[in-house]
PDB file of N, CA and C in Angstrom:
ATOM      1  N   UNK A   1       0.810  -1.188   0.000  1.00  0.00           N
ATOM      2  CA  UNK A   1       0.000   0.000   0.000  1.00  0.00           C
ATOM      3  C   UNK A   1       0.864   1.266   0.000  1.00  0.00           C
ATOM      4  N   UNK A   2       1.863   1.470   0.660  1.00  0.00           N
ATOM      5  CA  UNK A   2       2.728   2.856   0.722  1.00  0.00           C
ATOM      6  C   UNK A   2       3.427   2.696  -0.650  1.00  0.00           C
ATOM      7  N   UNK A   3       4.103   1.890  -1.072  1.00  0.00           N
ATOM      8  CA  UNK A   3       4.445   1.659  -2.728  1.00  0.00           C
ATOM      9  C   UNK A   3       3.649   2.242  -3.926  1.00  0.00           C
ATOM     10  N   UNK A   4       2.559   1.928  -3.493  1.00  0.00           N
ATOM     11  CA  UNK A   4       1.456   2.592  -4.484  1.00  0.00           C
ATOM     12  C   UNK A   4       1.242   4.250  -4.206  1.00  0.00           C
ATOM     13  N   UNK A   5       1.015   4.427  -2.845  1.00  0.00           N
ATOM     14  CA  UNK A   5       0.647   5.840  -1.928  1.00  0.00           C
ATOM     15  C   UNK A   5       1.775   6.551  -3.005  1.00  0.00           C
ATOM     16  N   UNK A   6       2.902   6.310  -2.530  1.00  0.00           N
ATOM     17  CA  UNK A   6       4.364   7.229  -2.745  1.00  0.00           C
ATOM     18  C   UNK A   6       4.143   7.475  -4.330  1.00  0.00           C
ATOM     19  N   UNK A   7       4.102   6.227  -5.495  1.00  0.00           N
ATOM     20  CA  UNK A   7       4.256   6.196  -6.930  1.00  0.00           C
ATOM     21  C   UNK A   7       2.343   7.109  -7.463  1.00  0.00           C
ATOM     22  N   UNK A   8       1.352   7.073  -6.734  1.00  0.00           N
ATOM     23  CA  UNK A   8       0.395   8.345  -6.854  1.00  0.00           C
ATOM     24  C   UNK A   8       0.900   9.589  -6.409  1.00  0.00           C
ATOM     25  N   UNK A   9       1.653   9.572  -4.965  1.00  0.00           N
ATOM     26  CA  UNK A   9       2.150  11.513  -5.197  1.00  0.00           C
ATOM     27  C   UNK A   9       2.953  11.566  -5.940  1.00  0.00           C
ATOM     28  N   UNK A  10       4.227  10.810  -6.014  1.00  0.00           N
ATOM     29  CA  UNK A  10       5.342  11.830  -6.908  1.00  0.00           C
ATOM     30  C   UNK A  10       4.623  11.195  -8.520  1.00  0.00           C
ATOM     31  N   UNK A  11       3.796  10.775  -9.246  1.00  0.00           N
ATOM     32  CA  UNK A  11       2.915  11.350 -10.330  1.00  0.00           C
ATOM     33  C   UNK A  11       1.823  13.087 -10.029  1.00  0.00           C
ATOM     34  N   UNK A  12       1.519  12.946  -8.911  1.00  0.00           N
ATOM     35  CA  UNK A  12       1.086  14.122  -8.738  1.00  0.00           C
ATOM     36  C   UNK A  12       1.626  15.206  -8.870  1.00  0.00           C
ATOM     37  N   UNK A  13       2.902  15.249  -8.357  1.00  0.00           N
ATOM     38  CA  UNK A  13       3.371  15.912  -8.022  1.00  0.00           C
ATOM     39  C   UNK A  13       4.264  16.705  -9.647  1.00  0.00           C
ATOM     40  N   UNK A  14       4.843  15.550 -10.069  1.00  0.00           N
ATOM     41  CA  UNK A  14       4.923  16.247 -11.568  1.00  0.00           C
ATOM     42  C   UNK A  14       4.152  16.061 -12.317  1.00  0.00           C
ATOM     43  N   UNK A  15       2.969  15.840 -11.899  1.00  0.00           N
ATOM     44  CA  UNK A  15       1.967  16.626 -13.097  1.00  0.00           C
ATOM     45  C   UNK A  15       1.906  17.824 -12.757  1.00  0.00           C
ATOM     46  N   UNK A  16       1.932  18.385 -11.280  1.00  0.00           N
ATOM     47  CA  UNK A  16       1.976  19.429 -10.981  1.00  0.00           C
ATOM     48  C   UNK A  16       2.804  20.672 -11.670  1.00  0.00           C
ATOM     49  N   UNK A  17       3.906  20.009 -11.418  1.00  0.00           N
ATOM     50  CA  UNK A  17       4.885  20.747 -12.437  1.00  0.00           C
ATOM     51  C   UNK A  17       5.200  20.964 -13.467  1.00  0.00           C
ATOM     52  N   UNK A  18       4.247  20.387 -14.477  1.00  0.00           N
ATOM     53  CA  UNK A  18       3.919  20.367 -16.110  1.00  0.00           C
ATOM     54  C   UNK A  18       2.684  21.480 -16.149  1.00  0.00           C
ATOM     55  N   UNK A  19       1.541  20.715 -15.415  1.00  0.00           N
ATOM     56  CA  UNK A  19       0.347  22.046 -15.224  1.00  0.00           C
ATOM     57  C   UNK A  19       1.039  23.915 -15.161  1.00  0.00           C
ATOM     58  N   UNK A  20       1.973  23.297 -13.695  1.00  0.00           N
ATOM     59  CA  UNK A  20       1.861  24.961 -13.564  1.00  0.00           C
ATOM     60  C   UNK A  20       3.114  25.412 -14.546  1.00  0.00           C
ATOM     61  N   UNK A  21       3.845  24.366 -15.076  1.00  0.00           N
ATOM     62  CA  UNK A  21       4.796  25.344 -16.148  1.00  0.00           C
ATOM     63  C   UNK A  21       4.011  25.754 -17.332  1.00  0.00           C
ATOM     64  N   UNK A  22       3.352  24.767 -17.625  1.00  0.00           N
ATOM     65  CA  UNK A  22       2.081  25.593 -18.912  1.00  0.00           C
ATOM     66  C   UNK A  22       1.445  27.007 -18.367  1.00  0.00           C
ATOM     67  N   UNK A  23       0.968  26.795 -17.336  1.00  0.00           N
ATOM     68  CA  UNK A  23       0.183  28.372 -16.695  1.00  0.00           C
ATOM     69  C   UNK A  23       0.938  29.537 -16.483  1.00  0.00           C
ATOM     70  N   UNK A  24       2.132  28.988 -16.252  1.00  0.00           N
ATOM     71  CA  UNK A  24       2.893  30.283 -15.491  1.00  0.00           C
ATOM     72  C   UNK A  24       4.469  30.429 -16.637  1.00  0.00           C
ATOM     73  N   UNK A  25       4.012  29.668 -17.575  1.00  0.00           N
ATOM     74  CA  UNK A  25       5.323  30.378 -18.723  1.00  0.00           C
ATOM     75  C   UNK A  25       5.720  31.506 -18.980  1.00  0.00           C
ATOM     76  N   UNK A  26       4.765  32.153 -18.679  1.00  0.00           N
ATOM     77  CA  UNK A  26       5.150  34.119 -18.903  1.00  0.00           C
ATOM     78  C   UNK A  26       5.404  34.503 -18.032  1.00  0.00           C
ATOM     79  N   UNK A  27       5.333  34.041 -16.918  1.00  0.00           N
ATOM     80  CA  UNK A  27       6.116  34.469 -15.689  1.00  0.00           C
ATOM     81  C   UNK A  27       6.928  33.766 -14.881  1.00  0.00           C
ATOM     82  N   UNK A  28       7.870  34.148 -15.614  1.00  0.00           N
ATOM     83  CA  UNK A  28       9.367  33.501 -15.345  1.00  0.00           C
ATOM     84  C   UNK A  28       9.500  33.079 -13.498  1.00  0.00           C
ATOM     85  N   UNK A  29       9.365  34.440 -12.884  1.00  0.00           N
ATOM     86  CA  UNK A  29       9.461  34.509 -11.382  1.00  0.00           C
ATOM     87  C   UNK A  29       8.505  33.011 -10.828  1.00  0.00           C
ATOM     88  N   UNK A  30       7.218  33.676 -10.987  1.00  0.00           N
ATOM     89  CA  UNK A  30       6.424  32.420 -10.462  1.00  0.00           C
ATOM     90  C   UNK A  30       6.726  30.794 -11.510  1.00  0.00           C
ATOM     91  N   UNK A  31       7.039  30.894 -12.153  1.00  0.00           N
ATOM     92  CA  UNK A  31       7.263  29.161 -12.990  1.00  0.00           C
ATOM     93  C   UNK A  31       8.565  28.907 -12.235  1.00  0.00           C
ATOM     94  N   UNK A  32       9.277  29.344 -12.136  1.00  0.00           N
ATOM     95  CA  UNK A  32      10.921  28.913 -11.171  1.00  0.00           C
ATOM     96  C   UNK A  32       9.868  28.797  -9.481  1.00  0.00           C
ATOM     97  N   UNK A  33       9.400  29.475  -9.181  1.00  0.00           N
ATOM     98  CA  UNK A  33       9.007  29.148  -7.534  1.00  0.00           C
ATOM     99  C   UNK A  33       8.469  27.585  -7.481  1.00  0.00           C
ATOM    100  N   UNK A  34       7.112  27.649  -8.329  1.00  0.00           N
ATOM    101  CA  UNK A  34       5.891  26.966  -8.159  1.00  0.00           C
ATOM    102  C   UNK A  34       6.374  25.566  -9.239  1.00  0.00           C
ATOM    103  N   UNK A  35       7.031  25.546 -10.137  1.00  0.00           N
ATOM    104  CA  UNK A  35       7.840  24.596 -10.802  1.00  0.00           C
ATOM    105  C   UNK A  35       8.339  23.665  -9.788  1.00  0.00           C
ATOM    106  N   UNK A  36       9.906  24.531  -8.706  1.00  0.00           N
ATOM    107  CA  UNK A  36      10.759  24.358  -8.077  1.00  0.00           C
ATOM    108  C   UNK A  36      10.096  23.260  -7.214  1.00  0.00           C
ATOM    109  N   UNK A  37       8.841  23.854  -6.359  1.00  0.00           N
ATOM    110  CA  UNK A  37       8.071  23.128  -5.158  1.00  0.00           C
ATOM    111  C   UNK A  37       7.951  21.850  -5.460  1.00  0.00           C
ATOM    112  N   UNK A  38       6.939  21.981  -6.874  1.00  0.00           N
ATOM    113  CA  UNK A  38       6.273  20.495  -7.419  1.00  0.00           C
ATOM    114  C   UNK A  38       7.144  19.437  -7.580  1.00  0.00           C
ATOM    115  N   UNK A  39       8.559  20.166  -8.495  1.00  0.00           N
ATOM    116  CA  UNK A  39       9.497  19.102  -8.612  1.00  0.00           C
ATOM    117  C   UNK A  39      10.158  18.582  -7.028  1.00  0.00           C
ATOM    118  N   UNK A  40      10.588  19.681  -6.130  1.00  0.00           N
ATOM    119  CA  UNK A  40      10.575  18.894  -5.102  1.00  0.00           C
ATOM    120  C   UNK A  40      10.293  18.053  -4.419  1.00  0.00           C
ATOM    121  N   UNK A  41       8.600  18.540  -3.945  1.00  0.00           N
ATOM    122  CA  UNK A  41       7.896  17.264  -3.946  1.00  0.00           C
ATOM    123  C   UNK A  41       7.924  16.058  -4.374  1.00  0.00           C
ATOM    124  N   UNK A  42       8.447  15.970  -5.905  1.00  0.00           N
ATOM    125  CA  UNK A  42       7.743  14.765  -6.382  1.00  0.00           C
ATOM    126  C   UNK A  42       8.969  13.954  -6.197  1.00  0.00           C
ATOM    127  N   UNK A  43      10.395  14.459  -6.221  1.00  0.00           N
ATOM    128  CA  UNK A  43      11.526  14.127  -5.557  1.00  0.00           C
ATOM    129  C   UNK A  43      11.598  13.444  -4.146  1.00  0.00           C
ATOM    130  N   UNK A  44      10.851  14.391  -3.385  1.00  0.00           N
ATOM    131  CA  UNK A  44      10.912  13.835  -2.069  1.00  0.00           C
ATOM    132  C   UNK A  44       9.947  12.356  -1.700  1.00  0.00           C
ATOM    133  N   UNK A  45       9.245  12.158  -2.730  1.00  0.00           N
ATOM    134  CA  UNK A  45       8.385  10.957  -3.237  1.00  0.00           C
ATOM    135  C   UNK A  45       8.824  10.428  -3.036  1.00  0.00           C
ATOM    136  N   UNK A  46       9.259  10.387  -4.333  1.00  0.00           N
ATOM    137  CA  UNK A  46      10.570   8.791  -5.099  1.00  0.00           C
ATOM    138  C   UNK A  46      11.393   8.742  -4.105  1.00  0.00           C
ATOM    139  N   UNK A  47      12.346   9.541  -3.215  1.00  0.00           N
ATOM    140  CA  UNK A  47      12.964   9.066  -2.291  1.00  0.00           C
ATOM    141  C   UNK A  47      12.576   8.147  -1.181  1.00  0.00           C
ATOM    142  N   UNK A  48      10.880   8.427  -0.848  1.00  0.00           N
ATOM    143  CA  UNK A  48      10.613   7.797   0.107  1.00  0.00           C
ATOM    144  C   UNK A  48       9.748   6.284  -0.917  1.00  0.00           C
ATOM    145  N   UNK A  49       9.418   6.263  -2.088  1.00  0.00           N
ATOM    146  CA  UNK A  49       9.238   5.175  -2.672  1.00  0.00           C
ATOM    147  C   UNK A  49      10.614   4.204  -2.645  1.00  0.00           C
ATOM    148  N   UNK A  50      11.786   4.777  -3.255  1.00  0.00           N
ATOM    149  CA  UNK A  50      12.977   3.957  -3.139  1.00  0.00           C
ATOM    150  C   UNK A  50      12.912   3.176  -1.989  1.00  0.00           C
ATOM    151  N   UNK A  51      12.661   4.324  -0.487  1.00  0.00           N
ATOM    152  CA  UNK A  51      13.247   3.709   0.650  1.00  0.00           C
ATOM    153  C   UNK A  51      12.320   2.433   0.916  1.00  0.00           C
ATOM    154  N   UNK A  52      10.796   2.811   0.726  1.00  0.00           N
ATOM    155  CA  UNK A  52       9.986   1.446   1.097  1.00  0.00           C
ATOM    156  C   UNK A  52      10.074   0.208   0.012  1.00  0.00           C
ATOM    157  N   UNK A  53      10.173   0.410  -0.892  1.00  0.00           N
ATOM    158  CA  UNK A  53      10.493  -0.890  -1.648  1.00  0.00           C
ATOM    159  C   UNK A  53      11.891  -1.249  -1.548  1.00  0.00           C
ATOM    160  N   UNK A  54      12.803  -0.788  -0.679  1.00  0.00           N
ATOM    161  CA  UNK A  54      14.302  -1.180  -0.115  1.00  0.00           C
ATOM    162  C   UNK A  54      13.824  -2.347   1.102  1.00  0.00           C
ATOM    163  N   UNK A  55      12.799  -1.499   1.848  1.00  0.00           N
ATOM    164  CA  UNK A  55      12.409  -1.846   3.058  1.00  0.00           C
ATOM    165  C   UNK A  55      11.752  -3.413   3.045  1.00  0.00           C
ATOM    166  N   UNK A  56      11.170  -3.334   1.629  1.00  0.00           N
ATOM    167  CA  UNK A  56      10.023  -4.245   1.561  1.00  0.00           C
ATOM    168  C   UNK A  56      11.043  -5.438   1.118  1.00  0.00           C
ATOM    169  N   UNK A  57      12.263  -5.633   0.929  1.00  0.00           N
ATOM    170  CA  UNK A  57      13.597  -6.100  -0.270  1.00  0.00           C
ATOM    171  C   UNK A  57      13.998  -6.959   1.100  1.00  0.00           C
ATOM    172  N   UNK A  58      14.308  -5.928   1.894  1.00  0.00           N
ATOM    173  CA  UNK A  58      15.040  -6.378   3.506  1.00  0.00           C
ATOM    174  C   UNK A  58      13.652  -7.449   3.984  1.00  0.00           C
ATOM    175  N   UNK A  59      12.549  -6.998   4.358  1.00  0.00           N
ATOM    176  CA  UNK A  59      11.967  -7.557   4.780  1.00  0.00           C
ATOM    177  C   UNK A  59      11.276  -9.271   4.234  1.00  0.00           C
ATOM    178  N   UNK A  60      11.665  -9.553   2.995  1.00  0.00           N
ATOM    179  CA  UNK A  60      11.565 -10.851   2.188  1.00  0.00           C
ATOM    180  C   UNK A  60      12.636 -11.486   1.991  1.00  0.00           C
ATOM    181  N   UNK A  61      14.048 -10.878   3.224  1.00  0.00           N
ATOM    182  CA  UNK A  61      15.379 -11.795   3.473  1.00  0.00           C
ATOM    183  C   UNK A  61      16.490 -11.682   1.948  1.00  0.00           C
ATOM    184  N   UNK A  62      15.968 -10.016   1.158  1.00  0.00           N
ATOM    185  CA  UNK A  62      16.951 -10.068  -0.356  1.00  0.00           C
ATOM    186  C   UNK A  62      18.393  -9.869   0.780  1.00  0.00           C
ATOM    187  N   UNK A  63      19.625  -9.814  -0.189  1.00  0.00           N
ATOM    188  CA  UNK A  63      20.555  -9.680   1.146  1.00  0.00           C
ATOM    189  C   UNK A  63      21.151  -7.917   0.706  1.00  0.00           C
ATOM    190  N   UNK A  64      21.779  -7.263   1.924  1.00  0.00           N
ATOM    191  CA  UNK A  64      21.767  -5.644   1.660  1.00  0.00           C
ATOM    192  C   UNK A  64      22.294  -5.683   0.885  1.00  0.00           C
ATOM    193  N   UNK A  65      23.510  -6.422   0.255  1.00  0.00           N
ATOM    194  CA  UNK A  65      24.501  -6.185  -0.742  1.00  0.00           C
ATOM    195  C   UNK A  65      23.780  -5.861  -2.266  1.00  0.00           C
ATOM    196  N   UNK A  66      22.623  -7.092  -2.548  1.00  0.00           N
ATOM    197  CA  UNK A  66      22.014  -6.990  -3.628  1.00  0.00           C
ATOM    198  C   UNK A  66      20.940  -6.018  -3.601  1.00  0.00           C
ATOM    199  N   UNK A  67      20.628  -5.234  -2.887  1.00  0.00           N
ATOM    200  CA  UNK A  67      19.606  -4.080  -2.947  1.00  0.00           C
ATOM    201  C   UNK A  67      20.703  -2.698  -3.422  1.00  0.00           C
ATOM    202  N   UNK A  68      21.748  -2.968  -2.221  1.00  0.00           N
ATOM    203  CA  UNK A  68      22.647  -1.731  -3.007  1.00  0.00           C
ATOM    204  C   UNK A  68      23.181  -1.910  -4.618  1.00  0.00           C
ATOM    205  N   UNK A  69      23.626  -2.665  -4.711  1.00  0.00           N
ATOM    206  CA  UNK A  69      23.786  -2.948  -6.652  1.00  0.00           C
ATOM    207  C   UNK A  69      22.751  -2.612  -7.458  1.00  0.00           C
ATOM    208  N   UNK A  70      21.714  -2.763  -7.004  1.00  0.00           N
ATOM    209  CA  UNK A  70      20.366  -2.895  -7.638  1.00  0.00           C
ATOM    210  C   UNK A  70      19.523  -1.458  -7.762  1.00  0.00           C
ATOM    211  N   UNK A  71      19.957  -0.530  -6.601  1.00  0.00           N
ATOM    212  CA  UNK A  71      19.418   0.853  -6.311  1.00  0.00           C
ATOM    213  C   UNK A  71      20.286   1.945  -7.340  1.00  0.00           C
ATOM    214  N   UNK A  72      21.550   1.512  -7.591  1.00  0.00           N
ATOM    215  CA  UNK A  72      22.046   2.553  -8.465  1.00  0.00           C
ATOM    216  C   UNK A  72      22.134   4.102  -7.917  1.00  0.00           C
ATOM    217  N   UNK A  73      22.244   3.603  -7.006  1.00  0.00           N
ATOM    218  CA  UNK A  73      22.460   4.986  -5.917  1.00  0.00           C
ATOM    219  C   UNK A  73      23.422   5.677  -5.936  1.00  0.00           C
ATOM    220  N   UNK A  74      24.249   6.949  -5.324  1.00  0.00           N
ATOM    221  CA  UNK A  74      25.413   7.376  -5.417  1.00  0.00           C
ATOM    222  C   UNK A  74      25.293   7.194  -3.674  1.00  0.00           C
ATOM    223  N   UNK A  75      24.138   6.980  -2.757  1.00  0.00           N
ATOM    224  CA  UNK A  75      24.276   6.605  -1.094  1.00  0.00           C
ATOM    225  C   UNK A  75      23.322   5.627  -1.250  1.00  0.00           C
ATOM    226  N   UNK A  76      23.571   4.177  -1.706  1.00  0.00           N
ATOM    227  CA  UNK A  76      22.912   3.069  -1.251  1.00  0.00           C
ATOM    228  C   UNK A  76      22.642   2.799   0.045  1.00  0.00           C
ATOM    229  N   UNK A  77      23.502   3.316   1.306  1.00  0.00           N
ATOM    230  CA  UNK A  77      23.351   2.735   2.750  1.00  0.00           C
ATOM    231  C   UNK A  77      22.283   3.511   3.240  1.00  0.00           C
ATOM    232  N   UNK A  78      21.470   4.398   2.644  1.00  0.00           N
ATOM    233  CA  UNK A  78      20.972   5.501   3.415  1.00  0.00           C
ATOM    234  C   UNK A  78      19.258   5.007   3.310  1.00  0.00           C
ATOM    235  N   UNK A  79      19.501   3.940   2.230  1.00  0.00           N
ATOM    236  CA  UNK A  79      18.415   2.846   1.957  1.00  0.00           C
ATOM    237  C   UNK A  79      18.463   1.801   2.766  1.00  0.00           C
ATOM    238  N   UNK A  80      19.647   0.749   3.324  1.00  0.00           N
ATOM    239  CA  UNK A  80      19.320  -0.505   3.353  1.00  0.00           C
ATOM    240  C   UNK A  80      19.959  -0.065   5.243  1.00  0.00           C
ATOM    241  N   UNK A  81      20.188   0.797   5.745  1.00  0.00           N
ATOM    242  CA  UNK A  81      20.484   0.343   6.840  1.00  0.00           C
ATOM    243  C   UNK A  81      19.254   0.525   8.229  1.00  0.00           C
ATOM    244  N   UNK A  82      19.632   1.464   9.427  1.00  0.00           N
ATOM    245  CA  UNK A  82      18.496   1.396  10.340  1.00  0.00           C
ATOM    246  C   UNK A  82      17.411   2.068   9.945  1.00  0.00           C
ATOM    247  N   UNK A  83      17.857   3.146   9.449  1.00  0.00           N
ATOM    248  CA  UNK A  83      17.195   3.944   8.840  1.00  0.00           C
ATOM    249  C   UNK A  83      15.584   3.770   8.472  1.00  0.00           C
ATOM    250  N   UNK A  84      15.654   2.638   7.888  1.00  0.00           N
ATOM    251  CA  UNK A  84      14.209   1.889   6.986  1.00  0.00           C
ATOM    252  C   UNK A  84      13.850   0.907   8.065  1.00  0.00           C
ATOM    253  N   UNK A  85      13.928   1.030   9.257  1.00  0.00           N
ATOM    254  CA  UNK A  85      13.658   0.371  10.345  1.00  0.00           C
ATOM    255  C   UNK A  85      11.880   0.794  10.241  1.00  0.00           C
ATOM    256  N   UNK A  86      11.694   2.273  10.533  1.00  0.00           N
ATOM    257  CA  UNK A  86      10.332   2.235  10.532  1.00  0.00           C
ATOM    258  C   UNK A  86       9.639   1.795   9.810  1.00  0.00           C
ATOM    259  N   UNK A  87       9.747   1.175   8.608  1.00  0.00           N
ATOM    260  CA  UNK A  87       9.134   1.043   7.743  1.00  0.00           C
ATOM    261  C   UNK A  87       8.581  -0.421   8.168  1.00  0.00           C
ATOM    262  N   UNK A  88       9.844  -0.898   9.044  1.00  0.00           N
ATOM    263  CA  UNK A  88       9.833  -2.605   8.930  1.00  0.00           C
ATOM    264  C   UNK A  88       9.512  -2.606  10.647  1.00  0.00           C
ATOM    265  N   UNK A  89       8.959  -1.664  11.158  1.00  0.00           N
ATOM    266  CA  UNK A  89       8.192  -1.860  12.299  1.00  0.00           C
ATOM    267  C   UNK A  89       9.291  -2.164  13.272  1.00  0.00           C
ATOM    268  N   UNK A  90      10.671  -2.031  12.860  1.00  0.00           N
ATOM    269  CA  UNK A  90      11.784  -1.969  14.156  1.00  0.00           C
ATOM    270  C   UNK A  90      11.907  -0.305  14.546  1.00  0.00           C
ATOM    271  N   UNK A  91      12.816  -1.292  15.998  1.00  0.00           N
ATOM    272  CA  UNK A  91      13.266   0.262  16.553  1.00  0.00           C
ATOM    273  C   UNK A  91      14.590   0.923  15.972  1.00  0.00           C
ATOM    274  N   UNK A  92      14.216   2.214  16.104  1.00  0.00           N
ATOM    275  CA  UNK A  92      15.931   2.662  15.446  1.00  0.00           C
ATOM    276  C   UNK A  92      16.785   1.898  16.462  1.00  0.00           C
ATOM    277  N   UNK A  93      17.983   2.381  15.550  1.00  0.00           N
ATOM    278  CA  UNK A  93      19.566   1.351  15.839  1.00  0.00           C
ATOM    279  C   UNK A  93      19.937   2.609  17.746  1.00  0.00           C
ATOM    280  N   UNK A  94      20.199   1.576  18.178  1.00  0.00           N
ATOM    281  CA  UNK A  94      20.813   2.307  19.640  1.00  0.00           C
ATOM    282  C   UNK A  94      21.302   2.901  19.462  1.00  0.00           C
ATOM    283  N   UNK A  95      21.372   4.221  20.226  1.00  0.00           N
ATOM    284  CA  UNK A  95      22.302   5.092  20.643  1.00  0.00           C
ATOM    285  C   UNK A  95      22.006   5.944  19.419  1.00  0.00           C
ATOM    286  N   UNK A  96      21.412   5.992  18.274  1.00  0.00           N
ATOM    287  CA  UNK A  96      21.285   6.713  17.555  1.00  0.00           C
ATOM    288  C   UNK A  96      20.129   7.925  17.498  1.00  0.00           C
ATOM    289  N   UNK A  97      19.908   9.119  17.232  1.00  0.00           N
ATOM    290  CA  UNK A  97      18.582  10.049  17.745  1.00  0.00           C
ATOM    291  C   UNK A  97      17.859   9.271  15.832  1.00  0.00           C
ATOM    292  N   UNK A  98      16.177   9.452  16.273  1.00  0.00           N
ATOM    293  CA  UNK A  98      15.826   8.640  15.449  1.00  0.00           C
ATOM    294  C   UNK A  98      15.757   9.792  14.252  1.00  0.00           C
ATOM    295  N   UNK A  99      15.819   9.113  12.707  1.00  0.00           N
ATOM    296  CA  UNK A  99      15.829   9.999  11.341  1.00  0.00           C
ATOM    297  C   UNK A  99      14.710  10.194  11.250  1.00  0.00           C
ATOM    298  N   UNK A 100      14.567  11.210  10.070  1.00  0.00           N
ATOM    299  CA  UNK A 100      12.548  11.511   9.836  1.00  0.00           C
ATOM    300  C   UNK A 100      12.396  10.143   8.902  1.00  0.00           C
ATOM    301  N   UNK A 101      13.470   9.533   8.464  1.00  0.00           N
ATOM    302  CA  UNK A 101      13.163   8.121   7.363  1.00  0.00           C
ATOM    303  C   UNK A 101      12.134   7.537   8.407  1.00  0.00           C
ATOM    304  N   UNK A 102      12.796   7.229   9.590  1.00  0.00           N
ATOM    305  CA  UNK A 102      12.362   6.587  10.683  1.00  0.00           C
ATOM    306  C   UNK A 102      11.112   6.814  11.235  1.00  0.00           C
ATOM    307  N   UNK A 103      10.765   7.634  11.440  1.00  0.00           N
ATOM    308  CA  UNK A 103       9.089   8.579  11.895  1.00  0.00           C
ATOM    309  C   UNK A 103       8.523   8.210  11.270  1.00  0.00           C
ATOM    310  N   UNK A 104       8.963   8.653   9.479  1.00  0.00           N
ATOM    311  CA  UNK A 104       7.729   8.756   8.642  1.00  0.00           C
ATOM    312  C   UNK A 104       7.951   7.293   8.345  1.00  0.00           C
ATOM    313  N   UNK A 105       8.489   6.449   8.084  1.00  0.00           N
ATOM    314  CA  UNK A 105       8.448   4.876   7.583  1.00  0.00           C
ATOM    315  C   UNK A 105       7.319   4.631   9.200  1.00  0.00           C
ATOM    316  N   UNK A 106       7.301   4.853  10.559  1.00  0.00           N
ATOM    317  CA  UNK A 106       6.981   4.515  11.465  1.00  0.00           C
ATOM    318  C   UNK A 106       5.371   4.890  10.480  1.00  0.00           C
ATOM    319  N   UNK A 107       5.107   5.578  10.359  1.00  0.00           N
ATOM    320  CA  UNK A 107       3.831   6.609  10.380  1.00  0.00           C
ATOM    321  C   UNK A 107       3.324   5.512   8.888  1.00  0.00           C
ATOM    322  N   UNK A 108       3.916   5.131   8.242  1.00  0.00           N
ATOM    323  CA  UNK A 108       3.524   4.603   6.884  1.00  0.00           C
ATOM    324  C   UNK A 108       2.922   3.087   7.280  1.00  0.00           C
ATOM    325  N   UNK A 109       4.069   2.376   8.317  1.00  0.00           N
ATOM    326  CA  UNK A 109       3.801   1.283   8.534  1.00  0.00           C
ATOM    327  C   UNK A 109       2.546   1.021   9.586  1.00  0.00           C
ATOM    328  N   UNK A 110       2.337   2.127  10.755  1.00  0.00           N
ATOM    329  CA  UNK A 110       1.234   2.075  11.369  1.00  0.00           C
ATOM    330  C   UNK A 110       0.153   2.497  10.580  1.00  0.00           C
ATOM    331  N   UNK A 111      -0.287   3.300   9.833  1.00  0.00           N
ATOM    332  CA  UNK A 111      -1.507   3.797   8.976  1.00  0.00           C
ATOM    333  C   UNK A 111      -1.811   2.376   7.961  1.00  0.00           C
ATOM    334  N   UNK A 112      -0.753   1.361   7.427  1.00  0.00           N
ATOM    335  CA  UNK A 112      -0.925   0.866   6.463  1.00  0.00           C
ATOM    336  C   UNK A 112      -1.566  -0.548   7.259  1.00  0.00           C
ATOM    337  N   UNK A 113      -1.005  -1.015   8.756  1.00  0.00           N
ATOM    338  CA  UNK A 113      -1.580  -1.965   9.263  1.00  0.00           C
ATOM    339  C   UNK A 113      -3.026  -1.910   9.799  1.00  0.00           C
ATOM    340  N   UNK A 114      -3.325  -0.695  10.054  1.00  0.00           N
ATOM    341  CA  UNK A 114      -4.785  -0.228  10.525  1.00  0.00           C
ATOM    342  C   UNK A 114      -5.391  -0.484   9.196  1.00  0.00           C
ATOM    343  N   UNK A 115      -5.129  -0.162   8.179  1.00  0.00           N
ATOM    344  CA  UNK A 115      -6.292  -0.483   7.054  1.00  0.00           C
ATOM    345  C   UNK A 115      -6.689  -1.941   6.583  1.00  0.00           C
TER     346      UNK A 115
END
């Protein structure tokens, strides 16, 4: 379910940014702001799509080595280590203060078991 969630916003999100570059072509100022956002957004998506289908990789016993080869990442670890704990319903790694990967994978994996 969050696989799907994540791959509907960041489509949203650059459609967003096709819409408003058509609307706001004559104005340079606002198409760089309102462009900038959407593409962000839809960035910050796919990052968190990567991380749960990393999560979902770990959690069916793939081994980390072959998720990092496979991600084509320039920071594969930032995928396969505690990090994506929330996702997989662990606690962050000790001694560590917890990441927002961590919160929001927490927040994905509790909303997705309630349904």
């Amino acid at each position: 379910m969050a696989v799907e969630q994540h791959c509907r916003w960041t489509s949203s999100y650059c459609h967003r940014a096709v819409q408003v570059g058509r609307k706001y072509g004559a104005c340079l100022r606002e198409w760089q702001r309102l462009v900038s956002y959407a593409l962000t957004d839809a960035h910050a998506h796919s990052q968190l799509l990567i991380g749960t289908i990393a999560a979902f990789l770990q959690q069916q016993g793939v081994e980390d080595d072959l998720i990092r080869r496979h991600l084509l990442s320039p920071d594969p670890d930032r995928y396969v280590t505690g990090d994506l704990a929330g996702l997989l319903g662990r606690p962050s790694l000790k001694g560590t203060v917890e990441s927002s990967w961590n919160s929001i994978g927490r927040a994905i994996a509790q909303r997705d078991s309630a349904e």
